[in-house]
Protein backbone atom coordinates (compact mmCIF):
# COMPACT_ATOMS: atom_id res chain seq x y z
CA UNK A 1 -15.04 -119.12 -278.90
CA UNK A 2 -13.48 -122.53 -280.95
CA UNK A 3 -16.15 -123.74 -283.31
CA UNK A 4 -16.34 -127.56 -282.25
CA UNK A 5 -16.12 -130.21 -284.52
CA UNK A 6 -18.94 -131.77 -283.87
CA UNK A 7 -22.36 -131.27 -282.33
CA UNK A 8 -23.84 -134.06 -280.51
CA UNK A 9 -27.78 -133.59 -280.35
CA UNK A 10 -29.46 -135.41 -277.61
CA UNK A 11 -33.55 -135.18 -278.04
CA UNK A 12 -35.82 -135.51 -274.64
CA UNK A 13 -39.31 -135.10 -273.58
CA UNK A 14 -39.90 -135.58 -270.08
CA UNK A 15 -38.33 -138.75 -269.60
CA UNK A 16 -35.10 -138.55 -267.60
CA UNK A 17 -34.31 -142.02 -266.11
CA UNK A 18 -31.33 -142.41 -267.91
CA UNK A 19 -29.86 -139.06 -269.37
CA UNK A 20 -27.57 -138.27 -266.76
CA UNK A 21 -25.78 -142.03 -268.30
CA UNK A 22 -26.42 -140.86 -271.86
CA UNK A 23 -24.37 -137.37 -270.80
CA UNK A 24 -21.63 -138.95 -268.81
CA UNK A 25 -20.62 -141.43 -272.19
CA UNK A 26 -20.98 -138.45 -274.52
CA UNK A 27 -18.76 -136.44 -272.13
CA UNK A 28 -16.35 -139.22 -271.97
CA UNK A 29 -15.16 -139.30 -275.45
CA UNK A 30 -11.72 -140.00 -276.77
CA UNK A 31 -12.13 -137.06 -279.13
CA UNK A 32 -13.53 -134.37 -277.36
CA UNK A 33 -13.62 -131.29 -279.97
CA UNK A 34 -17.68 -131.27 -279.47
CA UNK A 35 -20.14 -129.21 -277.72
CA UNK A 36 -23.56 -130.76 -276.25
CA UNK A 37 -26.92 -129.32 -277.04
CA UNK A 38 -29.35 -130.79 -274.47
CA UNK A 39 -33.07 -130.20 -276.96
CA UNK A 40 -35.81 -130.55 -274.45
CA UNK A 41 -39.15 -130.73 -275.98
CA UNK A 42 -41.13 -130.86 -272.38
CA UNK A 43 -39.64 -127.88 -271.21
CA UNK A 44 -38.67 -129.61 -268.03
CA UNK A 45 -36.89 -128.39 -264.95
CA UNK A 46 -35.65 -131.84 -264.04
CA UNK A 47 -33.83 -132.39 -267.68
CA UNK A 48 -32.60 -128.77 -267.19
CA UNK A 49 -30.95 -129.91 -263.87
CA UNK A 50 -29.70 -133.14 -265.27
CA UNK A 51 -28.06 -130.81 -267.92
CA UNK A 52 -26.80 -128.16 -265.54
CA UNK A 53 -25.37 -131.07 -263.18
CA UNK A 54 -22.71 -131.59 -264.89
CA UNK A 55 -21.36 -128.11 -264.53
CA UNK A 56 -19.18 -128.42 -267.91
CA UNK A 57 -19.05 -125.68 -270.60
CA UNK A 58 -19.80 -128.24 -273.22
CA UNK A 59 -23.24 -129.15 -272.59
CA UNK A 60 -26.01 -126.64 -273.24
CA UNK A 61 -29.26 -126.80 -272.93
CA UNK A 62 -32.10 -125.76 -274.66
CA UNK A 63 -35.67 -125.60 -274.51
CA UNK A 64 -38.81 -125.11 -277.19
CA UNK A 65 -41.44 -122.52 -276.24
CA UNK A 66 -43.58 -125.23 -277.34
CA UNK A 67 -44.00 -128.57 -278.10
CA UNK A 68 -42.44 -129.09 -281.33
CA UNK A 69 -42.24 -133.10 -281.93
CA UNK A 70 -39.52 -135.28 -282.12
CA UNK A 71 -38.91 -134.11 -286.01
CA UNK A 72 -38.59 -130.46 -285.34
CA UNK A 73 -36.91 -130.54 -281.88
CA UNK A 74 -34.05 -131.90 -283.92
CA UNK A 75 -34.59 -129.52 -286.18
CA UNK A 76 -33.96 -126.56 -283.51
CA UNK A 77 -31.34 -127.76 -282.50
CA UNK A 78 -29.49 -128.10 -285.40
CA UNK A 79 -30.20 -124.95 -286.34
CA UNK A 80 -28.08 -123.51 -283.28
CA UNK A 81 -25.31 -126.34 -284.03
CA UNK A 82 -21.94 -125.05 -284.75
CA UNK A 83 -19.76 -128.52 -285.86
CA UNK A 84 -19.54 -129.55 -289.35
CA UNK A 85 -21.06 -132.80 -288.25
CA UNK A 86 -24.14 -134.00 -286.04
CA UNK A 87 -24.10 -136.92 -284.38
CA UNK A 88 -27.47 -137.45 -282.99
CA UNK A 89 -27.53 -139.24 -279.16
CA UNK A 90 -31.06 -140.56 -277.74
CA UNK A 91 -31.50 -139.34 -273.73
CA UNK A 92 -31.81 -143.52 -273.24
CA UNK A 93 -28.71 -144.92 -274.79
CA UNK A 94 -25.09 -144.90 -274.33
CA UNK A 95 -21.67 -144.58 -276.31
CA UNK A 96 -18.07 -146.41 -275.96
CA UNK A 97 -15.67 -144.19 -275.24
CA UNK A 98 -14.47 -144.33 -278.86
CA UNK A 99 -17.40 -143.96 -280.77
CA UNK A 100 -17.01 -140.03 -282.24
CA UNK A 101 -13.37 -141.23 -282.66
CA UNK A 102 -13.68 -144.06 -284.74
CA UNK A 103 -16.37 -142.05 -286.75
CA UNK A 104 -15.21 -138.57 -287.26
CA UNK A 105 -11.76 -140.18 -289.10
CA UNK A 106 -12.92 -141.26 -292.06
CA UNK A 107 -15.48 -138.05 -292.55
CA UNK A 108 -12.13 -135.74 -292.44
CA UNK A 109 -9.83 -138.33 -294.37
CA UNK A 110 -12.88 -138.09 -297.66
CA UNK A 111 -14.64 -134.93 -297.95
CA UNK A 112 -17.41 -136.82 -300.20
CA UNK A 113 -18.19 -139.01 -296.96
CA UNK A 114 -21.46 -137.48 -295.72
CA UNK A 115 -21.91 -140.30 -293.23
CA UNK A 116 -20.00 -142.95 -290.82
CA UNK A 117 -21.99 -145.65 -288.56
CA UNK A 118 -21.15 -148.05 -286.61
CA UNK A 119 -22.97 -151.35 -285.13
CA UNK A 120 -24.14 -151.37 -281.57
CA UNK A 121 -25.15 -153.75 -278.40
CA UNK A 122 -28.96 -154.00 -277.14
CA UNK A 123 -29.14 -153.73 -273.53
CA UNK A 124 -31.88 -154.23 -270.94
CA UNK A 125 -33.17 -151.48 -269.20
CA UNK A 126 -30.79 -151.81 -266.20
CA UNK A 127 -27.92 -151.78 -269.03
CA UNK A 128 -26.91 -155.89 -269.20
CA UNK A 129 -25.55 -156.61 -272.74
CA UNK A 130 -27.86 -158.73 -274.63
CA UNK A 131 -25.67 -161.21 -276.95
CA UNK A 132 -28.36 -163.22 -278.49
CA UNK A 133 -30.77 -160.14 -279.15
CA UNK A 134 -27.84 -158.40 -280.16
CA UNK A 135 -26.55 -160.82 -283.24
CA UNK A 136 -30.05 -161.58 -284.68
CA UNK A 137 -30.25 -157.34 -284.61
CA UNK A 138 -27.32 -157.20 -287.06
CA UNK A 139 -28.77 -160.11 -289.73
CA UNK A 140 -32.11 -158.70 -289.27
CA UNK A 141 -30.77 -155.22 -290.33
CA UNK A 142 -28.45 -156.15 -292.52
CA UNK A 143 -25.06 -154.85 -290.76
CA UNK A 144 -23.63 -158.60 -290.09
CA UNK A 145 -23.16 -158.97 -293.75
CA UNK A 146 -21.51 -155.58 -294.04
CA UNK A 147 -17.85 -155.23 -294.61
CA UNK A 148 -15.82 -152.72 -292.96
CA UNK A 149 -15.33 -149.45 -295.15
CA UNK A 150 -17.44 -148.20 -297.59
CA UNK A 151 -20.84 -149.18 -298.17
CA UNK A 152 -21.46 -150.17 -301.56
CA UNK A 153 -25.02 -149.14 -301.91
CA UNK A 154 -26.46 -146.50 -299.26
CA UNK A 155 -29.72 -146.64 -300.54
CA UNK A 156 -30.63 -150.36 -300.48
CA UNK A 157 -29.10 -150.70 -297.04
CA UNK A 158 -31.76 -147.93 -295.93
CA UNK A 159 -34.60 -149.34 -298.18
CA UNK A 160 -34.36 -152.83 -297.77
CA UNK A 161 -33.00 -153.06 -294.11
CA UNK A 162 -32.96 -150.21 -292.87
CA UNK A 163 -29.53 -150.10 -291.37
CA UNK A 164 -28.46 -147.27 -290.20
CA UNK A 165 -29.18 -146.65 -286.70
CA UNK A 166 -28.38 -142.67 -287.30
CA UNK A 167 -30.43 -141.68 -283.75
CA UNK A 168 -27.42 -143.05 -281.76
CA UNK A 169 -24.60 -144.61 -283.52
CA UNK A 170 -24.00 -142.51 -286.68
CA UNK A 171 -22.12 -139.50 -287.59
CA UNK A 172 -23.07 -137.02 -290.67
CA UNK A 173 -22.52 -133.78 -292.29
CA UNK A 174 -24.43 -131.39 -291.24
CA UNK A 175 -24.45 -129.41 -294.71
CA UNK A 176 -25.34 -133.04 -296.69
CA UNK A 177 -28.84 -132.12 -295.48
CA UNK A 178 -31.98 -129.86 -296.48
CA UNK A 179 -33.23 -129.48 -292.96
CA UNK A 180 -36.79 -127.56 -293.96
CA UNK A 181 -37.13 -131.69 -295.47
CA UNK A 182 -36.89 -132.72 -291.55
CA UNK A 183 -40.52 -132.01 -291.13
CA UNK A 184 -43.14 -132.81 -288.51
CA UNK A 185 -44.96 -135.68 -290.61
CA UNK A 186 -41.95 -138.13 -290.41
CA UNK A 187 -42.34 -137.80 -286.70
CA UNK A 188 -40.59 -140.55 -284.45
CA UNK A 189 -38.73 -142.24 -288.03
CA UNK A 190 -36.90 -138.98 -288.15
CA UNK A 191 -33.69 -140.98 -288.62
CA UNK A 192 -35.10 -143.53 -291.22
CA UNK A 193 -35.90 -140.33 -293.19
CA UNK A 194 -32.66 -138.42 -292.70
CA UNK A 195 -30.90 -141.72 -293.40
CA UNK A 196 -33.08 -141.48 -296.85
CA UNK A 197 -31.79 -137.77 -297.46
CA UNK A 198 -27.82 -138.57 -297.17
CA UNK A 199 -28.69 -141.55 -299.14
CA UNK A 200 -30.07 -139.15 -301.95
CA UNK A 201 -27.37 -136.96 -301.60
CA UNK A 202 -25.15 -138.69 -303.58
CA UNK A 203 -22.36 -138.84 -300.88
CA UNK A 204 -20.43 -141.44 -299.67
CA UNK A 205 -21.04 -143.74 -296.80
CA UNK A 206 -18.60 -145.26 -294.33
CA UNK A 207 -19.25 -148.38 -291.61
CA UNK A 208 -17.43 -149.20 -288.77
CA UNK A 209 -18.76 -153.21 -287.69
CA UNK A 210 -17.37 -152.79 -284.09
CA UNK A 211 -20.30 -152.15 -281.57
CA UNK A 212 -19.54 -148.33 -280.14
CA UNK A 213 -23.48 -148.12 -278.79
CA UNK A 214 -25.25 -149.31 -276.71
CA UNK A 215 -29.19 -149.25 -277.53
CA UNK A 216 -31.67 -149.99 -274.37
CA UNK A 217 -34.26 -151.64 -274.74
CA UNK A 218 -36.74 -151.05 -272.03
CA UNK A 219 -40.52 -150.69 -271.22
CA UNK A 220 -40.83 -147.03 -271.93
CA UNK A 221 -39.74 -146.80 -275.14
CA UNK A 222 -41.37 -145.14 -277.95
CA UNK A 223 -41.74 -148.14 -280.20
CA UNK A 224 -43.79 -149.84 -277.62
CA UNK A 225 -46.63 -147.37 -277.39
CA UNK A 226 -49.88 -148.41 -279.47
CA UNK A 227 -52.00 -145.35 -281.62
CA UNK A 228 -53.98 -145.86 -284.75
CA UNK A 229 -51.50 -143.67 -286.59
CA UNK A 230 -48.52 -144.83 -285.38
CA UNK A 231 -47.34 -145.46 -288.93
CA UNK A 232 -48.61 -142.74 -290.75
CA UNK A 233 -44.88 -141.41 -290.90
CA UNK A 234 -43.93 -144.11 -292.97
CA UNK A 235 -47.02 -143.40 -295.36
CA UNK A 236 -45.77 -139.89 -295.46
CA UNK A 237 -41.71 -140.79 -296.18
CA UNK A 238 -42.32 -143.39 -298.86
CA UNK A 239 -45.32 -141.26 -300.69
CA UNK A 240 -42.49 -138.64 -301.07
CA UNK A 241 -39.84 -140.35 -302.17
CA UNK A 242 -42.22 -141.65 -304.90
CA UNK A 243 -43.52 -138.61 -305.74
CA UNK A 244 -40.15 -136.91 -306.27
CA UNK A 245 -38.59 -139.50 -307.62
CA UNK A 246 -35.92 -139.58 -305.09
CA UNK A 247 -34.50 -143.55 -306.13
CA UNK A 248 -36.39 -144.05 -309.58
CA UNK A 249 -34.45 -147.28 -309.64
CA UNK A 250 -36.23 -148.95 -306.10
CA UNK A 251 -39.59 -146.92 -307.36
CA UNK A 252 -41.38 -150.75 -307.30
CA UNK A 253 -39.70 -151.38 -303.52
CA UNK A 254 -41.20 -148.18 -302.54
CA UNK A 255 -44.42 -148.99 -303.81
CA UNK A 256 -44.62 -151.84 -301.95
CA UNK A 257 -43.50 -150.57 -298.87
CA UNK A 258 -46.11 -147.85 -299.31
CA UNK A 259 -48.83 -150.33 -299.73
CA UNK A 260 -47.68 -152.09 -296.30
CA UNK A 261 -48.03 -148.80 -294.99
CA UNK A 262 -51.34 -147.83 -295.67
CA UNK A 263 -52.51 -151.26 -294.13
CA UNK A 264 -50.56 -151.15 -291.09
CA UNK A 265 -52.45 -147.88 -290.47
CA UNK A 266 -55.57 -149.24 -291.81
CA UNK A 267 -55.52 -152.45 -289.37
CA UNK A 268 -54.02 -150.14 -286.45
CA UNK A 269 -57.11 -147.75 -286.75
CA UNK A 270 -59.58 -150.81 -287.18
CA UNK A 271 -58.17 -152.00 -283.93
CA UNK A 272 -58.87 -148.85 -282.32
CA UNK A 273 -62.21 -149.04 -284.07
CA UNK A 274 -61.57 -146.08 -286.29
CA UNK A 275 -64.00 -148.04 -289.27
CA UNK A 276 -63.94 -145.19 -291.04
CA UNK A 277 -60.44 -144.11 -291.20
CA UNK A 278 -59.57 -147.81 -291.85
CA UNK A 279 -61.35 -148.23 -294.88
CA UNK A 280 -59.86 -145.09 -296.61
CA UNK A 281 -56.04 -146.21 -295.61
CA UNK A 282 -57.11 -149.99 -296.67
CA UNK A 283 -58.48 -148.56 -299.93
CA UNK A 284 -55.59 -146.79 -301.18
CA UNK A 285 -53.32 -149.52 -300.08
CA UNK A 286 -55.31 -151.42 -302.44
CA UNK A 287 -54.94 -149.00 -304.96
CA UNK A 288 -51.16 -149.47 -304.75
CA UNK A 289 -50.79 -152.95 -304.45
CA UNK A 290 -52.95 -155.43 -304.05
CA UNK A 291 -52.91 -158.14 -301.14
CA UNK A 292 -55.48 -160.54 -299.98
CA UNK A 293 -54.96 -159.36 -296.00
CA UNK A 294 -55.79 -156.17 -297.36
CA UNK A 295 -58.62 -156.54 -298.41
CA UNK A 296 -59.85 -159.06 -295.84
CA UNK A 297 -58.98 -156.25 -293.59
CA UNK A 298 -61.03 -153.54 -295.58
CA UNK A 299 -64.35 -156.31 -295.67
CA UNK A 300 -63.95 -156.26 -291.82
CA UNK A 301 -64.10 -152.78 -291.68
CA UNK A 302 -67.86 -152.26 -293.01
CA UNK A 303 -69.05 -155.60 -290.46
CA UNK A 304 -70.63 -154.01 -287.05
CA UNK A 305 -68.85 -153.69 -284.07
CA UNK A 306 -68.40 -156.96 -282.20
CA UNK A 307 -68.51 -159.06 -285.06
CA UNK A 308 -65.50 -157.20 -286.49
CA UNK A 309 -63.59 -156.60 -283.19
CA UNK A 310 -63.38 -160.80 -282.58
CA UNK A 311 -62.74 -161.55 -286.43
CA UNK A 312 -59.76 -158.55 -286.44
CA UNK A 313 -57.99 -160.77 -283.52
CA UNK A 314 -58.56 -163.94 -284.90
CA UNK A 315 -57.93 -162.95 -288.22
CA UNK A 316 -54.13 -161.09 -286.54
CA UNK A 317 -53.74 -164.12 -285.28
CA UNK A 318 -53.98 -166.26 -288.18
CA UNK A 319 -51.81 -163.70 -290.24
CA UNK A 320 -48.65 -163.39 -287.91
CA UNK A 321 -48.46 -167.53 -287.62
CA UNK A 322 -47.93 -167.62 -291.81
């Protein structure tokens, strides 16, 4: 059996309105020296069909005996990945026909090149291009002011904008990686963390502007659903970084970030009247950086019930107009 060149990782759980369009663009690749792997979280006999319908040698699909989370379903999949590189495809989005072209070049032409990304589209959920959305997504992440080629500093364009969308428009080594640091904690910002790890790596980093993805955006997506710990992954990825000293150089950034955190975690449990929870998040926010919503938030926390439940909306309120 060839050993592909790359292995394209597409994570689901349960959800399979549009894999079978996910499948059909990775299938449809210029470069087609890949194999599939089909990680299904929910052990589900309609994403097993979806996978099977296909009837091509190149997908395969694979299940977890249990429910592993986002994190670690990636994880197991890699582990059975053959290619030198991953590029990671999410069961709602799409790819140009010359996306793993475009990227996999400049990974072989520089062996120190542990990743290539590219820009992408935001559709709507029945897959209309959104031009508008899709420009203010660049500025707001920092890729319209990127030039074509190497990126001059991986890590800020992580830290500070968070630009690389590796879940569905990147390429990457698989060996750049220590995959027992892929852990359950970063949950759902698995990519913002493994985007952290190639930055750390030392290697090289290579961006293609053109837009070879398209990214729904649609009402069942993860980033819509509300929980009181919804952020606790960030907590988790910038209180290691610190603590290892991963970027000693952004070690005030990462502070910072930490501290905003902590009190998104704090409010989120305070909205889901979690007092107790609240205050300790709010606490050692305060502890890392002080901020006046903080501790507004944290005096709200100790007020009964209904008071606190009226003044946490008003007081939301006030805070997202400024």
């Amino acid at each position: 059996m060839n050993t592909p060149k790359i292995t394209v990782i597409v994570t689901v759980f349960n959800r399979t309105e549009f894999l079978h369009e996910a499948l059909t663009s990775a299938l449809h690749q210029t470069f087609q020296d890949f194999e599939i792997i089909v990680t299904d979280d929910s052990r589900s006999a309609a994403v097993h069909a979806i996978a099977d319908s296909f009837g091509s040698d190149k997908i395969r699909y694979r299940a977890n005996a249990k429910t592993l989370g986002v994190a670690l379903n990636l994880r197991a999949a890699v582990a059975e990945a053959r290619g030198t590189y991953i590029a990671v495809l999410n069961d709602d989005d799409s790819w140009e026909p010359s996306f793993l072209e475009r990227l996999v070049a400049p990974l072989e032409d520089d062996s120190r090149r542990v990743l290539a990304f590219s820009d992408h589209w935001l559709v709507d959920g029945g897959g209309e291009i959104q031009f508008p959305e899709t420009d203010a997504n660049s500025r707001n992440f920092g890729r319209a002011a990127l030039r074509s080629g190497e990126v001059p500093d991986l890590t800020d364009l992580v830290l500070i904008h968070n630009g690389v969308p590796l879940a569905m428009a990147a390429v990457f080594r698989v060996d750049a990686i220590d995959w027992t640091r892929v852990v359950s904690e970063v949950s759902g910002a698995y990519d913002y963390w493994i985007s952290f790890l190639l930055a750390a790596s030392g290697g090289k980093a290579w961006y293609v502007p053109q837009r070879l993805t398209r990214y729904r955006v649609h009402a069942a997506m993860e980033t819509g659903r509300r929980a009181p710990d919804k952020q606790e992954h960030l907590v988790y990825i910038y209180r290691t970084l610190l603590d290892t000293g991963t970027f000693p150089h952004r070690a005030a950034v990462l502070r910072q970030r930490l501290a905003a955190a902590l009190y998104a975690v704090g409010k989120d449990n305070l909205l889901f009247d979690h007092a107790r929870a609240a205050r300790s998040y709010l606490r050692r926010s305060l502890g890392v950086d002080f901020k006046p919503r903080t501790l507004a938030f944290l005096c709200l926390s100790c007020c009964p019930t209904v008071l606190r439940s009226r003044a946490v909306a008003r007081l939301q309120t006030d805070i997202s107009s400024h």
